[in-house]
C-alpha atoms as a PDB file:
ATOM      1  CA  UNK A   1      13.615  27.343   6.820  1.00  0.00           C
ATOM      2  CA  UNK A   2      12.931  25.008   9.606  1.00  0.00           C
ATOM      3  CA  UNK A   3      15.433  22.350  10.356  1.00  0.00           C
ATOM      4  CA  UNK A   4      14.665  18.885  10.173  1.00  0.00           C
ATOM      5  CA  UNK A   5      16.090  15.578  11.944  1.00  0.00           C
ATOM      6  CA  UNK A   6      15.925  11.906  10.895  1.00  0.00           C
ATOM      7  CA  UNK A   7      16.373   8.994  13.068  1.00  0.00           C
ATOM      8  CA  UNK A   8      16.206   5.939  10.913  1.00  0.00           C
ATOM      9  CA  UNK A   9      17.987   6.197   7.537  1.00  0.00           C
ATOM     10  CA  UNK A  10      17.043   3.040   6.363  1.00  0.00           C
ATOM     11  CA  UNK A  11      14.864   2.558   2.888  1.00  0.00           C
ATOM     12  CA  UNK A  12      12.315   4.432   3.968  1.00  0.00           C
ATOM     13  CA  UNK A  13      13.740   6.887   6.517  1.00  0.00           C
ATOM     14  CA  UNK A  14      17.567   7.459   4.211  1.00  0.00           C
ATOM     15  CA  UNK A  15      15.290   8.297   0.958  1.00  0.00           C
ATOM     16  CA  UNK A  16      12.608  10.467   3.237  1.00  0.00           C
ATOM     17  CA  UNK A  17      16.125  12.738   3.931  1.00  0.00           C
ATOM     18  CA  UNK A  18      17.510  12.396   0.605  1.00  0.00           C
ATOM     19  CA  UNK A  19      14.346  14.471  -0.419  1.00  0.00           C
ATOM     20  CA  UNK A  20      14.460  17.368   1.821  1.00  0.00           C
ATOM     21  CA  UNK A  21      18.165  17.720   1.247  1.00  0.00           C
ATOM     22  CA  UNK A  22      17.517  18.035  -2.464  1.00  0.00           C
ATOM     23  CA  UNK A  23      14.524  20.628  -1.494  1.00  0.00           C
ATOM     24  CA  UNK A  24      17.366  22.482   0.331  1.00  0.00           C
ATOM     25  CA  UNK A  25      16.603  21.667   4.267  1.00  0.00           C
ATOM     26  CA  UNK A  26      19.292  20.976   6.854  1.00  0.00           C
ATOM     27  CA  UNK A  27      18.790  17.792   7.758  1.00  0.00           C
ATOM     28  CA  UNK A  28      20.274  16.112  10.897  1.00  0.00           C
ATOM     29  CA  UNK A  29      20.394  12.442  11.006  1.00  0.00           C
ATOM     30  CA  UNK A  30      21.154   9.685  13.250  1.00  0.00           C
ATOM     31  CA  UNK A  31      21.031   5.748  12.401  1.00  0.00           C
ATOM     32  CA  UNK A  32      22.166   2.391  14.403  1.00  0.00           C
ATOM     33  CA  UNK A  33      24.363   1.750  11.245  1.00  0.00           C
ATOM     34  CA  UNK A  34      26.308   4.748   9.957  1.00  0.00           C
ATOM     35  CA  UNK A  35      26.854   3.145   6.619  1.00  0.00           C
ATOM     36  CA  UNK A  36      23.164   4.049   5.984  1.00  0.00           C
ATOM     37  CA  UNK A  37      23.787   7.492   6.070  1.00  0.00           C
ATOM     38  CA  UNK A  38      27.144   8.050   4.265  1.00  0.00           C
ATOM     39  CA  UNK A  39      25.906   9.027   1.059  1.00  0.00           C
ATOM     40  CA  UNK A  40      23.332  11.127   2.501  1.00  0.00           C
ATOM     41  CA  UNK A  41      26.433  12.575   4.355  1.00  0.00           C
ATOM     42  CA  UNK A  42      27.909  13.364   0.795  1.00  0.00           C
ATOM     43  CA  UNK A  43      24.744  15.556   0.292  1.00  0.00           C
ATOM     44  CA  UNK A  44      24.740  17.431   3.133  1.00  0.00           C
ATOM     45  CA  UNK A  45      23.147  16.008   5.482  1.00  0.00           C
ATOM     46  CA  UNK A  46      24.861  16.544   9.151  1.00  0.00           C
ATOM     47  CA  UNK A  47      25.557  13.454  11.248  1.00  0.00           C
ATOM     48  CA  UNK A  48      24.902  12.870  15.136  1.00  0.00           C
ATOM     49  CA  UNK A  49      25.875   9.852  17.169  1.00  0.00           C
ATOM     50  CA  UNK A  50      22.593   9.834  19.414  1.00  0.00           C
ATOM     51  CA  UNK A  51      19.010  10.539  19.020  1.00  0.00           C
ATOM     52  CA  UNK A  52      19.099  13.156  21.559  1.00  0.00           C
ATOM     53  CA  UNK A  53      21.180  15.003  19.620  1.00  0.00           C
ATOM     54  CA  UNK A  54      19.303  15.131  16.629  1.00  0.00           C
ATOM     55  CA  UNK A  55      16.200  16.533  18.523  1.00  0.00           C
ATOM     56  CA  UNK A  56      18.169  18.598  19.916  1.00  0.00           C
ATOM     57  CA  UNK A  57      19.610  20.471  16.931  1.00  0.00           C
ATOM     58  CA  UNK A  58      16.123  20.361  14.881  1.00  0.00           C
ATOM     59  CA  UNK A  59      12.755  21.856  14.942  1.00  0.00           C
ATOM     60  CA  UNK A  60      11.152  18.922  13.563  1.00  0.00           C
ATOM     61  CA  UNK A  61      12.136  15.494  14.179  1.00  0.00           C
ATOM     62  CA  UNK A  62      11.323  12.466  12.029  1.00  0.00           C
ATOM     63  CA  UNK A  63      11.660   9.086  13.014  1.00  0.00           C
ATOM     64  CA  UNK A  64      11.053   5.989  10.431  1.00  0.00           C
ATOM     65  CA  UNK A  65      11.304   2.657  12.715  1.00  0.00           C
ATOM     66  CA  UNK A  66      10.676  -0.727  12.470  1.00  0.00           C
ATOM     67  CA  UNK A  67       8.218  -1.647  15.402  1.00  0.00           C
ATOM     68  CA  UNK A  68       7.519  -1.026  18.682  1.00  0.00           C
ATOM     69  CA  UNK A  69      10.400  -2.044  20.597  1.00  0.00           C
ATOM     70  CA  UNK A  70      12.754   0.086  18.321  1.00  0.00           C
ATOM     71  CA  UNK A  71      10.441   3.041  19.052  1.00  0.00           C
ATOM     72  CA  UNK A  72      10.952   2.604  22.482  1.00  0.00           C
ATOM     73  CA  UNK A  73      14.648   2.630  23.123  1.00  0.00           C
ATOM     74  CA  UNK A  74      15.071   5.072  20.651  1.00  0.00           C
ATOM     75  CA  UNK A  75      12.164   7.101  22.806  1.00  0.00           C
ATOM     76  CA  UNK A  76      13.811   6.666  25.838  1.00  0.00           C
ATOM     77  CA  UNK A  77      17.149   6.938  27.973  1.00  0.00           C
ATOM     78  CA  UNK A  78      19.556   9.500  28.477  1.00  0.00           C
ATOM     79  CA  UNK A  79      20.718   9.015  24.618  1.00  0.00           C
ATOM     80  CA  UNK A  80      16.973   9.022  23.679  1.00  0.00           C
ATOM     81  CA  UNK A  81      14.660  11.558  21.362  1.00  0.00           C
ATOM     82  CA  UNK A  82      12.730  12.804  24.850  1.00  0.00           C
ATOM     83  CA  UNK A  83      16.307  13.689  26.416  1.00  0.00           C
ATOM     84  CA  UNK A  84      16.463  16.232  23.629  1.00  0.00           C
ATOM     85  CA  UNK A  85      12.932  17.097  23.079  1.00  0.00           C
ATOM     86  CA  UNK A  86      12.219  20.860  24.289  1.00  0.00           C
ATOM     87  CA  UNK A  87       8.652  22.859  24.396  1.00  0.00           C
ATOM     88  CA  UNK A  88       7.575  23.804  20.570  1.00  0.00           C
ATOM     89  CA  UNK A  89       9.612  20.961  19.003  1.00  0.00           C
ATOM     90  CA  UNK A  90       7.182  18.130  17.195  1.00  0.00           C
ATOM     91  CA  UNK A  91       8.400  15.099  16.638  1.00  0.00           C
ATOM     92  CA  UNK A  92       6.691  13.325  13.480  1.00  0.00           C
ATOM     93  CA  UNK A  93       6.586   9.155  13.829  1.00  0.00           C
ATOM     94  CA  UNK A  94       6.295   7.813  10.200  1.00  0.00           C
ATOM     95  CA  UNK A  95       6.738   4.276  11.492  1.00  0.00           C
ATOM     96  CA  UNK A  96       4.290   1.454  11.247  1.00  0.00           C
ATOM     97  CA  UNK A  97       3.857   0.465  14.947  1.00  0.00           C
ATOM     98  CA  UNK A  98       0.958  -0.293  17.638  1.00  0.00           C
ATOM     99  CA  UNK A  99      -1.170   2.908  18.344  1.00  0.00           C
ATOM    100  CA  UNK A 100      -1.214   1.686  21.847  1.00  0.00           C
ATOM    101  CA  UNK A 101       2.670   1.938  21.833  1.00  0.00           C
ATOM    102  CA  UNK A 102       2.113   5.549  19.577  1.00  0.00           C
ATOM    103  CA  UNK A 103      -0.305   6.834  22.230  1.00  0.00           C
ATOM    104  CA  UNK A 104       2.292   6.191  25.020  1.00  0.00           C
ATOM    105  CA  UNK A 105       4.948   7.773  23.771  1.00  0.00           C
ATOM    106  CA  UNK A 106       3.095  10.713  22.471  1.00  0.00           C
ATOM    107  CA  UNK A 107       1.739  11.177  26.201  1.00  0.00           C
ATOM    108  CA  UNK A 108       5.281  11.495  26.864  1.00  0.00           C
ATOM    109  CA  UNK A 109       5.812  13.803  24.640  1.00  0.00           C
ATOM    110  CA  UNK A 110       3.262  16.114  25.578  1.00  0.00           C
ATOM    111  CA  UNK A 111       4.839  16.248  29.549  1.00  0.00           C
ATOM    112  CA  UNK A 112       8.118  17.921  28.269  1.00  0.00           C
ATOM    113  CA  UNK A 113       5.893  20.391  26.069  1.00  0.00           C
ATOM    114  CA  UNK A 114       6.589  19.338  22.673  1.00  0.00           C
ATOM    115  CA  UNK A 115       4.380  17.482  20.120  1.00  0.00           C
ATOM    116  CA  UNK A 116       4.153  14.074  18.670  1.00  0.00           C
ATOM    117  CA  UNK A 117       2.454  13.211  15.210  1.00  0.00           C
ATOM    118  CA  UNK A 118       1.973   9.178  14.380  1.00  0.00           C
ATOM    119  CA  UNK A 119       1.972  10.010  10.679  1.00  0.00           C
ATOM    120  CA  UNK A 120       2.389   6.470   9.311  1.00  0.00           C
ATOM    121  CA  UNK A 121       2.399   6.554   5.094  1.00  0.00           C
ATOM    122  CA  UNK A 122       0.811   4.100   2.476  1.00  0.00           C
ATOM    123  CA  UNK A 123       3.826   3.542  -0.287  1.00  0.00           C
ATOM    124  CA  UNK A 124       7.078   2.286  -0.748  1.00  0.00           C
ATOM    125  CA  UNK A 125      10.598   3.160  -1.907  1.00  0.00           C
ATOM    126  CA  UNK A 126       9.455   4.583  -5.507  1.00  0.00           C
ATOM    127  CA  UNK A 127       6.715   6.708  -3.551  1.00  0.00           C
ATOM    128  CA  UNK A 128       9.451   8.307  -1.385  1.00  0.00           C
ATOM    129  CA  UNK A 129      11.367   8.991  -3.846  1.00  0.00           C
ATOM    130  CA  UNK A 130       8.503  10.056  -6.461  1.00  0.00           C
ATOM    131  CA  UNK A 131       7.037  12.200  -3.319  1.00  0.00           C
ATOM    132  CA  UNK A 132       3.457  10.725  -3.879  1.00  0.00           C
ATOM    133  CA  UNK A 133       3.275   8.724  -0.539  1.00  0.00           C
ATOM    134  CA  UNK A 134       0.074   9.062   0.964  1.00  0.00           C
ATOM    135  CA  UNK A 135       0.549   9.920   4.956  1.00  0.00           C
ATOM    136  CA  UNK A 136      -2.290   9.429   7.529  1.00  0.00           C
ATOM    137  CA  UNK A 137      -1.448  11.503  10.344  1.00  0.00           C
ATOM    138  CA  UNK A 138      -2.781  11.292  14.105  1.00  0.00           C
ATOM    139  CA  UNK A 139      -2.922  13.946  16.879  1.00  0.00           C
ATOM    140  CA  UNK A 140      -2.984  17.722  17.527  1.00  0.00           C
ATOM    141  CA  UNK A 141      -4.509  19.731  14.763  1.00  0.00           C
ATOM    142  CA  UNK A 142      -2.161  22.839  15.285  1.00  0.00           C
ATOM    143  CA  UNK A 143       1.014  20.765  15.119  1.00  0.00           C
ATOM    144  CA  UNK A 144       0.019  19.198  12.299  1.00  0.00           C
ATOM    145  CA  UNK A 145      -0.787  22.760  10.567  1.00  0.00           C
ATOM    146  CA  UNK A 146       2.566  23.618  11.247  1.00  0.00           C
ATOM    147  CA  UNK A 147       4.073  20.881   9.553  1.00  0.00           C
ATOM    148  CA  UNK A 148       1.593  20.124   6.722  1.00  0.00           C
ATOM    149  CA  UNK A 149       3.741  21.973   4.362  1.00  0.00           C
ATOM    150  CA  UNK A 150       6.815  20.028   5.309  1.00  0.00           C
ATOM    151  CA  UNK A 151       5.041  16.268   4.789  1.00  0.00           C
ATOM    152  CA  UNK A 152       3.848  18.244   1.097  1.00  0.00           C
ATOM    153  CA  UNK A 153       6.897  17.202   0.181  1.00  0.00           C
ATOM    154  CA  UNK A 154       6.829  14.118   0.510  1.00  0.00           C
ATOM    155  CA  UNK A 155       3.636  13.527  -0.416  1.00  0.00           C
ATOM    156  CA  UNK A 156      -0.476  14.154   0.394  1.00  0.00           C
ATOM    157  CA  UNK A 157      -0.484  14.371   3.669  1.00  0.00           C
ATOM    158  CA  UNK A 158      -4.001  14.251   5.273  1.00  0.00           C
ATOM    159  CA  UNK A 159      -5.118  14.794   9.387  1.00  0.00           C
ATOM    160  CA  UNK A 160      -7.111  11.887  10.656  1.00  0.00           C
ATOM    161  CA  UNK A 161      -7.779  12.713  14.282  1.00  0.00           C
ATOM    162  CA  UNK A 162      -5.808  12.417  17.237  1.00  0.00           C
ATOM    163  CA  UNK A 163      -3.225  10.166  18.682  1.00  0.00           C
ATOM    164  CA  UNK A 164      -3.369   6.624  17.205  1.00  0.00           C
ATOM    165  CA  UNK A 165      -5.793   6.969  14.994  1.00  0.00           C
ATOM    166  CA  UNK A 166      -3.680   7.741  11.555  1.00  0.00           C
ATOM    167  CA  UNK A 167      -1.970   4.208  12.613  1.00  0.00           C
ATOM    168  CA  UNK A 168      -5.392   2.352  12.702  1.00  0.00           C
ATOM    169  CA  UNK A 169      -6.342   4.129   9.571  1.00  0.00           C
ATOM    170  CA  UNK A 170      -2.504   2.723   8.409  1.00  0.00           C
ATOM    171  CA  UNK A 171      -3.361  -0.551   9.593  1.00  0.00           C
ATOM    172  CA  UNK A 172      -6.809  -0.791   7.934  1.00  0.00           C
ATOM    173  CA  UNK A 173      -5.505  -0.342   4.493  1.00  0.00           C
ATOM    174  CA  UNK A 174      -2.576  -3.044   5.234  1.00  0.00           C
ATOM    175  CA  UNK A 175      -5.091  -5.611   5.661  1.00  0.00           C
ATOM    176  CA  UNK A 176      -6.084  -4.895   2.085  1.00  0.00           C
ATOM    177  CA  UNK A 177      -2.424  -4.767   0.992  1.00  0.00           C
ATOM    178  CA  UNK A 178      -2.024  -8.237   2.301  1.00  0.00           C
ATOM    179  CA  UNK A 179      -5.362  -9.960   1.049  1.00  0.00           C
ATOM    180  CA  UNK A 180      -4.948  -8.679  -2.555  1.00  0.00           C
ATOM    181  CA  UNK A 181      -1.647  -9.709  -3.017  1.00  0.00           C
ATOM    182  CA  UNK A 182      -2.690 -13.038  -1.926  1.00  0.00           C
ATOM    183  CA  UNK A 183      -5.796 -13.155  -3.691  1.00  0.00           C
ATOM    184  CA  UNK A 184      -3.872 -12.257  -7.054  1.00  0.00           C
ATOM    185  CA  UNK A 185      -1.479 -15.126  -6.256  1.00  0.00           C
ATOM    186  CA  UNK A 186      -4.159 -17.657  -5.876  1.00  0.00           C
ATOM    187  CA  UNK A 187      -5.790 -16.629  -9.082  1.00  0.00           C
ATOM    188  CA  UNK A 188      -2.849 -16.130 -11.079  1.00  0.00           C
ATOM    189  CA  UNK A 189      -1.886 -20.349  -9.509  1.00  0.00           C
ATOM    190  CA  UNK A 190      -4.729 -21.059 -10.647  1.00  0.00           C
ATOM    191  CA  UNK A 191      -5.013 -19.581 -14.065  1.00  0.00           C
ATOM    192  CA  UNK A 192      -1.387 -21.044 -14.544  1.00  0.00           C
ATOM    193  CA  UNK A 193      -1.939 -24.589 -13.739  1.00  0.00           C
ATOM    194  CA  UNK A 194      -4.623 -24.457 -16.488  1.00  0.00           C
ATOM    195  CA  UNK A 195      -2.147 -23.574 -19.130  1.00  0.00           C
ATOM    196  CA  UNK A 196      -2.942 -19.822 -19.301  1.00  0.00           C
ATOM    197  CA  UNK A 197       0.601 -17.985 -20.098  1.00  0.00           C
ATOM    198  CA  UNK A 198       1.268 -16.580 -17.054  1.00  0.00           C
ATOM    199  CA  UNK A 199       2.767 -13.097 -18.386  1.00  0.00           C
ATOM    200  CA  UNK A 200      -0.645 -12.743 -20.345  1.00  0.00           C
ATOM    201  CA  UNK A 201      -2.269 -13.565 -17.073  1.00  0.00           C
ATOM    202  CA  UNK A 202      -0.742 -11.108 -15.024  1.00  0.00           C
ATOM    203  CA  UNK A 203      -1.158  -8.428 -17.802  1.00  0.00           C
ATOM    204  CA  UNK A 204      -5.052  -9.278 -18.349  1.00  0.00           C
ATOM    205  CA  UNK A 205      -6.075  -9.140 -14.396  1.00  0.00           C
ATOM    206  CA  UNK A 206      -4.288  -6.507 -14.102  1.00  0.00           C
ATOM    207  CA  UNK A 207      -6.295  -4.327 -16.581  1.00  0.00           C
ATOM    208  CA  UNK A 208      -9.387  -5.750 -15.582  1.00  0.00           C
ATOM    209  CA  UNK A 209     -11.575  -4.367 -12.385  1.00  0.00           C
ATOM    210  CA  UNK A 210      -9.116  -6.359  -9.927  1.00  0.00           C
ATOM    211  CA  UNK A 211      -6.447  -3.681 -10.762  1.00  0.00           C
ATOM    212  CA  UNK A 212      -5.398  -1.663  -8.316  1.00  0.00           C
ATOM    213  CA  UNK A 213      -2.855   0.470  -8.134  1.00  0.00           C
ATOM    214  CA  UNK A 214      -0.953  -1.507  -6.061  1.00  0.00           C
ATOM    215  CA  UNK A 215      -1.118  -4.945  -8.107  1.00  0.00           C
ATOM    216  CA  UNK A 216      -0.124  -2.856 -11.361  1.00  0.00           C
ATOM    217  CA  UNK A 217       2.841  -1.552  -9.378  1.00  0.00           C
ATOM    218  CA  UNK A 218       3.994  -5.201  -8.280  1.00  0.00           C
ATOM    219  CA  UNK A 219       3.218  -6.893 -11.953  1.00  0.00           C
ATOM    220  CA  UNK A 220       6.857  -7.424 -12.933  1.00  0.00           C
ATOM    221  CA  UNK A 221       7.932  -8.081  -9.776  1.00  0.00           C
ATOM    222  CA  UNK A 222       5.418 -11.177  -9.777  1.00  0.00           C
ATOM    223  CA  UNK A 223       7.115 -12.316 -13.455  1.00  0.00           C
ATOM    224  CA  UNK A 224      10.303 -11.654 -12.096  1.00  0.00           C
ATOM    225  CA  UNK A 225      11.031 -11.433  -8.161  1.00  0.00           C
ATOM    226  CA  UNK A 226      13.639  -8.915  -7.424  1.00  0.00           C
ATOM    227  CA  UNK A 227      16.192  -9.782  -4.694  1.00  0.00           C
ATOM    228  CA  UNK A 228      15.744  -6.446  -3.047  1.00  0.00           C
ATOM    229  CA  UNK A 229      11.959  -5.777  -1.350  1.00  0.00           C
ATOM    230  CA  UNK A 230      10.018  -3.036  -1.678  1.00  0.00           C
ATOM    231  CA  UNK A 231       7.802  -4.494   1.160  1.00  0.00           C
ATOM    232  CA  UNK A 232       9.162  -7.732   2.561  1.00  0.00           C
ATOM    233  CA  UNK A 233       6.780 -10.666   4.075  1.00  0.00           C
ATOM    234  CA  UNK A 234       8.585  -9.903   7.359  1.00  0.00           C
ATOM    235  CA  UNK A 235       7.089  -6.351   7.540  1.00  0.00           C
ATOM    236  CA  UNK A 236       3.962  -7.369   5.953  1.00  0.00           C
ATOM    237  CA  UNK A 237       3.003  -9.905   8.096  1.00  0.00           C
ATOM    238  CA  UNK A 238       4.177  -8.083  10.940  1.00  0.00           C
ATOM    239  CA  UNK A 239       1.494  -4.939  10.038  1.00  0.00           C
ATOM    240  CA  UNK A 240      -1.195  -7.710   9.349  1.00  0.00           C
ATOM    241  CA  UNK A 241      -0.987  -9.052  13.535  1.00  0.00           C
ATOM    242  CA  UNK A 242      -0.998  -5.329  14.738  1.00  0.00           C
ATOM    243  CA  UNK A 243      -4.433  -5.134  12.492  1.00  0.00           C
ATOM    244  CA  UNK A 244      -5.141  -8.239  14.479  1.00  0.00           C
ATOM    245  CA  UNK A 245      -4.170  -7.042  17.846  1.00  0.00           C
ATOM    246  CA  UNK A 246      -6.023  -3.605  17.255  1.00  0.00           C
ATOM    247  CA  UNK A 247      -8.985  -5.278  16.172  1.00  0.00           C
ATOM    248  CA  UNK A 248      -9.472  -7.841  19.120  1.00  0.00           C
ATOM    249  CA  UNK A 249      -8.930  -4.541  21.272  1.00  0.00           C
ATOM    250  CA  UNK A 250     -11.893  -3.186  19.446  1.00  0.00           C
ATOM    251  CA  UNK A 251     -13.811  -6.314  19.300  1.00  0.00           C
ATOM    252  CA  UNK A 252     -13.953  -6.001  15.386  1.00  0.00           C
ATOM    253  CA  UNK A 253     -13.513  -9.527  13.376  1.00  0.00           C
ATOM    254  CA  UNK A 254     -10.710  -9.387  10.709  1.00  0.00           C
ATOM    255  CA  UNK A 255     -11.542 -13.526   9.029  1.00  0.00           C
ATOM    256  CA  UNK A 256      -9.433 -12.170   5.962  1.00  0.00           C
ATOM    257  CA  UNK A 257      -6.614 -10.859   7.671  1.00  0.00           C
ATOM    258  CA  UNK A 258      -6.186 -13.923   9.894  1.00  0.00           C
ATOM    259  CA  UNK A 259      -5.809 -16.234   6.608  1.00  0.00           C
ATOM    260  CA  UNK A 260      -3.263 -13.994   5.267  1.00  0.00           C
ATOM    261  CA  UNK A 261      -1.477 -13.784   8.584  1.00  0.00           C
ATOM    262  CA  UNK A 262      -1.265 -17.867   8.126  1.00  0.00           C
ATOM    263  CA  UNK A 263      -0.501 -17.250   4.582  1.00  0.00           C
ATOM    264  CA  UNK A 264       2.523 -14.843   5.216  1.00  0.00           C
ATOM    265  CA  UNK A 265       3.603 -17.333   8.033  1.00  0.00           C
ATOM    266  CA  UNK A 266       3.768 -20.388   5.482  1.00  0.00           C
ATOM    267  CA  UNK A 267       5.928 -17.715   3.499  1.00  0.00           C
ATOM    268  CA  UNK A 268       8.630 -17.146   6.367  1.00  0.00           C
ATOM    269  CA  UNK A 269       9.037 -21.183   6.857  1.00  0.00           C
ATOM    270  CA  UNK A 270       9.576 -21.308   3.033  1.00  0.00           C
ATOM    271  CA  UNK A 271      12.324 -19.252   3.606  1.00  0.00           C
ATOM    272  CA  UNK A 272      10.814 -15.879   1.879  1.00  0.00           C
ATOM    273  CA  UNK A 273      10.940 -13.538   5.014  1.00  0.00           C
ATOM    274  CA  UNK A 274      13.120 -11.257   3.534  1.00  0.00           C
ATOM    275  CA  UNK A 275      11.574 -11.060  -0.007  1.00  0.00           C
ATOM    276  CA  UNK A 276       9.025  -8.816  -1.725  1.00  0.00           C
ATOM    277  CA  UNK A 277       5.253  -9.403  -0.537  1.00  0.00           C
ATOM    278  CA  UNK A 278       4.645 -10.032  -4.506  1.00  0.00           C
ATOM    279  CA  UNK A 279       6.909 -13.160  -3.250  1.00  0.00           C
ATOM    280  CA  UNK A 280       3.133 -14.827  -1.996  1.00  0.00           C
ATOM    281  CA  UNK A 281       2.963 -15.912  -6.089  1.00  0.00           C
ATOM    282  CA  UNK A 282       6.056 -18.272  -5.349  1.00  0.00           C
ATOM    283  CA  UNK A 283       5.123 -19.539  -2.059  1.00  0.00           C
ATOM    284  CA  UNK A 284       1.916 -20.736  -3.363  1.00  0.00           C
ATOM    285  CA  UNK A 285       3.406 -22.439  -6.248  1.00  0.00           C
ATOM    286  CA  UNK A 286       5.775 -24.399  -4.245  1.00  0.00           C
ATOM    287  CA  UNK A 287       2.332 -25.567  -2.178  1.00  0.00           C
ATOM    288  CA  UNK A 288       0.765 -26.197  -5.066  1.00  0.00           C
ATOM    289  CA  UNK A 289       4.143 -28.613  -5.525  1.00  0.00           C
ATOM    290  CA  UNK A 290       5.173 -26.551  -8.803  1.00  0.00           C
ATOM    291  CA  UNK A 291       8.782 -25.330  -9.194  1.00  0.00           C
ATOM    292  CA  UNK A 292       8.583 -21.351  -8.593  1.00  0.00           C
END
């Protein structure tokens, strides 16, 4: 069976592992903070101190990272993933970053003969751990043959095109992420301040054509914010100005991106940076001068 590496055992990254070891792969895994990975430890999976030695011990490498400049030093370095990438090897990038940044890195890559996939996934925590994320993956078609079966298992994994472009594809649907939450906020303010019950309000716009999957997902956590994020305004708003950035490379307007990009920076000076997205519902009651 091939053998996998992880560098990034965070929420994403430590439940991506937690998966294959429970499918039976040895898993390798690195993290800046060890204490993420000691109960995947307990289950088998085998600890290194660097990134280079993960891709060094693995076939496949997976890294789930937080932006750009963490996919760079982790990239690079003598303690870095290309130190101990080797010819055949494919590394698979499941972070949310720039596909400029992607693109560089996978050129990279491709001088020490091994493979990079941008593979960036539409979900959250119960997705991982459900394996029903849905994975957009970018670059060569015969690396990503080879490890179609492996991203199976985490979900439906589907080949976009090449370098960069399963980020933009990642990116597009983030917009939408953003704007509906914030549209269901506004409407759900609004309905409120009218004296509509606001549980009955959530539960009737949910079941009508305005419910997607992902506002049915984040219904309770609108009646009842939890303290721990599936998808904090941080990260959000941080995908929303790489839509922004891509776009302006591409000369393609974004008007309802840029609102919720003001939106999710109200959110952050209201002290909700580290909160759910689903948080927008508070925010908006507070500027709408009602307690949350």
């Amino acid at each position: 069976m091939t053998t996998l590496g992880f560098v990034g055992l965070g929420h994403m990254g430590g439940n991506m592992a937690a998966r294959f070891l429970a499918a039976g792969y040895t898993v390798y895994g690195e993290s800046r903070d060890r204490q993420h990975a000691d109960g995947l430890v307990h289950e088998g999976l085998q600890w290194r101190g660097t990134p280079r030695e993960v891709a060094e011990a693995v076939d496949v490498l997976i890294t789930s990272l937080p932006d750009d400049a963490v996919l760079e030093s982790v990239a690079s370095g003598p303690d870095g993933v290309l130190a101990g990438l080797a010819a055949g090897k494919i590394w698979i990038d499941m972070s949310t970053v720039s596909p400029r940044a992607s693109r560089e890195v996978a050129e990279r890559v491709r001088a020490v003969g091994a493979a990079m996939l941008d593979a960036p996934v539409s979900g959250s925590v119960p997705q991982v751990q459900a394996g029903t994320l849905t994975i957009m993956v970018g670059g060569d078609e015969h690396a990503y043959a080879r490890v179609e079966p492996i991203l199976r298992e985490l979900g439906r994994p589907t080949h976009i095109g090449e370098n960069g472009q399963g980020l933009v594809l990642k990116l597009a649907i983030n917009i939408s992420l953003a704007v509906q939450m914030l549209a269901f906020a506004e409407g759900l303010v609004m309905a409120e301040r009218s004296g509509v019950d606001r549980k009955r309000a959530v539960d009737v716009m949910t079941q009508s054509p305005i419910g997607s999957p992902m506002l049915k997902a984040r219904a309770d956590l609108v009646l009842d914010l939890p303290d721990e994020a599936w998808f904090d305004i941080s990260l959000m708003q941080k995908d929303v100005v790489l839509a922004l950035d891509t776009a302006r490379e591409l000369r393609v307007p974004l008007p309802s991106a840029a609102v919720a990009d003001e939106v999710l920076t109200m959110a952050r000076a209201v002290g909700y940076e580290r909160r759910d997205l689903a948080a927008l519902y508070e925010v908006l009651k507070k500027l709408a001068g009602d307690p949350a």
